[in-house]
Protein backbone atom coordinates (compact mmCIF):
# COMPACT_ATOMS: atom_id res chain seq x y z
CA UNK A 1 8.03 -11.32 -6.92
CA UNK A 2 5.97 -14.21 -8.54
CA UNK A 3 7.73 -16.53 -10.89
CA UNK A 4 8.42 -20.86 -11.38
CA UNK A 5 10.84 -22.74 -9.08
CA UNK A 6 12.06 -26.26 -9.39
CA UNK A 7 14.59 -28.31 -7.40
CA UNK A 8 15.50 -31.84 -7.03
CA UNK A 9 18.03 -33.96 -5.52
CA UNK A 10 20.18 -36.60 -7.10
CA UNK A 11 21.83 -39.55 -5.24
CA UNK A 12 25.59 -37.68 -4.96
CA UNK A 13 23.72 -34.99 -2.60
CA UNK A 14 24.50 -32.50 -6.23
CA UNK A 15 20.95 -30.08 -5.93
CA UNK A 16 20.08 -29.15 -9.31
CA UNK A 17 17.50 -26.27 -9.37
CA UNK A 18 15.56 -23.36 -11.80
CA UNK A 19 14.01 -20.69 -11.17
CA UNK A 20 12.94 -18.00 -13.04
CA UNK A 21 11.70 -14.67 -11.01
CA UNK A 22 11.43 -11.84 -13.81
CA UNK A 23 11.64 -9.06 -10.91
CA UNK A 24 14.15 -10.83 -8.49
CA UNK A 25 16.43 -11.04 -11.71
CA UNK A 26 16.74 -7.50 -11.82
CA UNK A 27 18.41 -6.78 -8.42
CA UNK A 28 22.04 -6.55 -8.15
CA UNK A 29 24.74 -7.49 -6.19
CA UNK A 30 25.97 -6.12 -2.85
CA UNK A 31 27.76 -8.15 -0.38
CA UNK A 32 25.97 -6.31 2.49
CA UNK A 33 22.44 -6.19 0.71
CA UNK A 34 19.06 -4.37 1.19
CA UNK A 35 17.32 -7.22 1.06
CA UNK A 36 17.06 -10.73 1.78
CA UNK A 37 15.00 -13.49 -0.44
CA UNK A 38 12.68 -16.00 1.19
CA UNK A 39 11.09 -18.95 -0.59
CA UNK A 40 7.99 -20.40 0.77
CA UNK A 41 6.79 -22.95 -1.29
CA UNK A 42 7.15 -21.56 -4.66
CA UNK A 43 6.49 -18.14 -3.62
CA UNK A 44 9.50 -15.75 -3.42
CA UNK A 45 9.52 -12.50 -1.44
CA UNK A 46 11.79 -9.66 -0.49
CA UNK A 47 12.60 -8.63 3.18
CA UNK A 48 14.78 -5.39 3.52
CA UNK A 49 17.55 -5.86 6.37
CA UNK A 50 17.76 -2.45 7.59
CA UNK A 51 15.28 1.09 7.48
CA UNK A 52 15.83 1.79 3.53
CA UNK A 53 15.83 5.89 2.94
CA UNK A 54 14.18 6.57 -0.22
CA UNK A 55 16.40 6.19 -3.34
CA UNK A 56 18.48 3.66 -2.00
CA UNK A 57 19.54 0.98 -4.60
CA UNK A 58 17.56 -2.50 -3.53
CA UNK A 59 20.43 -5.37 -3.61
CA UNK A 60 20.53 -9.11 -2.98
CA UNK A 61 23.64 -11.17 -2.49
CA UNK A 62 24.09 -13.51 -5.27
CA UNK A 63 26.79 -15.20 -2.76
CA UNK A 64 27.94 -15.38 1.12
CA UNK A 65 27.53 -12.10 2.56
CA UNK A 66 29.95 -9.63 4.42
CA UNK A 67 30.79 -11.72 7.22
CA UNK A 68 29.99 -15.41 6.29
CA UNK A 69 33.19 -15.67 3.99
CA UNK A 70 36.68 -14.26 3.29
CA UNK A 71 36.78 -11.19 1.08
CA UNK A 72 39.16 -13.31 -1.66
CA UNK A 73 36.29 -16.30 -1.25
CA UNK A 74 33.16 -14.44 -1.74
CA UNK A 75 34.85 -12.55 -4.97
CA UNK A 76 36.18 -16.02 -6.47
CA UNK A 77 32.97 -17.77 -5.80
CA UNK A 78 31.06 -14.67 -7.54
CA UNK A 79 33.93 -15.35 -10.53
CA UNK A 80 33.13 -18.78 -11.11
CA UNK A 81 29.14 -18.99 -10.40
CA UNK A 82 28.08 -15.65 -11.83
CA UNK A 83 31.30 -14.57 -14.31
CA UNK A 84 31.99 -10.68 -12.84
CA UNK A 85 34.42 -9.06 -10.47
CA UNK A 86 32.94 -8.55 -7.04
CA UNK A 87 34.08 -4.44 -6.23
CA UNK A 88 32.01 -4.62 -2.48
């Protein structure tokens, strides 16, 4: 899932970061996802979190997941970051 990845620090602790991973940026949104993302380095890969049958739609979460937020927090932090209604 090859692609560029830059990140820095400024003094006020505010990370500033690109990236730019043609095939990561085609998976969609799920709050319980099919896969997880791992960075090592600059390398990126894709770890499914369960036994995937075939067919099954292969989703990231662009946010917390199920679990690590509120329902009404995940879906208003998806709103602001990413601009679209959360329907998980």
């Amino acid at each position: 899932v090859g692609g560029v990845c830059t990140a820095r620090s400024d003094p006020a602790e505010h990370r500033v970061a690109l990236a730019m991973y043609p095939v990561a940026s085609m998976l969609n949104h799920s709050c319980r996802p099919s896969l997880s993302l791992r960075f090592k380095g600059r390398a990126l890969s894709a770890h499914a979190t369960r036994g995937l049958p075939a067919g099954e739609d292969l989703t990231i979460s662009y946010g917390p997941q199920q679990g690590a937020a509120p329902h009404a927090e995940r879906r208003a932090l998806l709103a602001s970051q990413y601009r679209f209604h959360c329907t998980c």
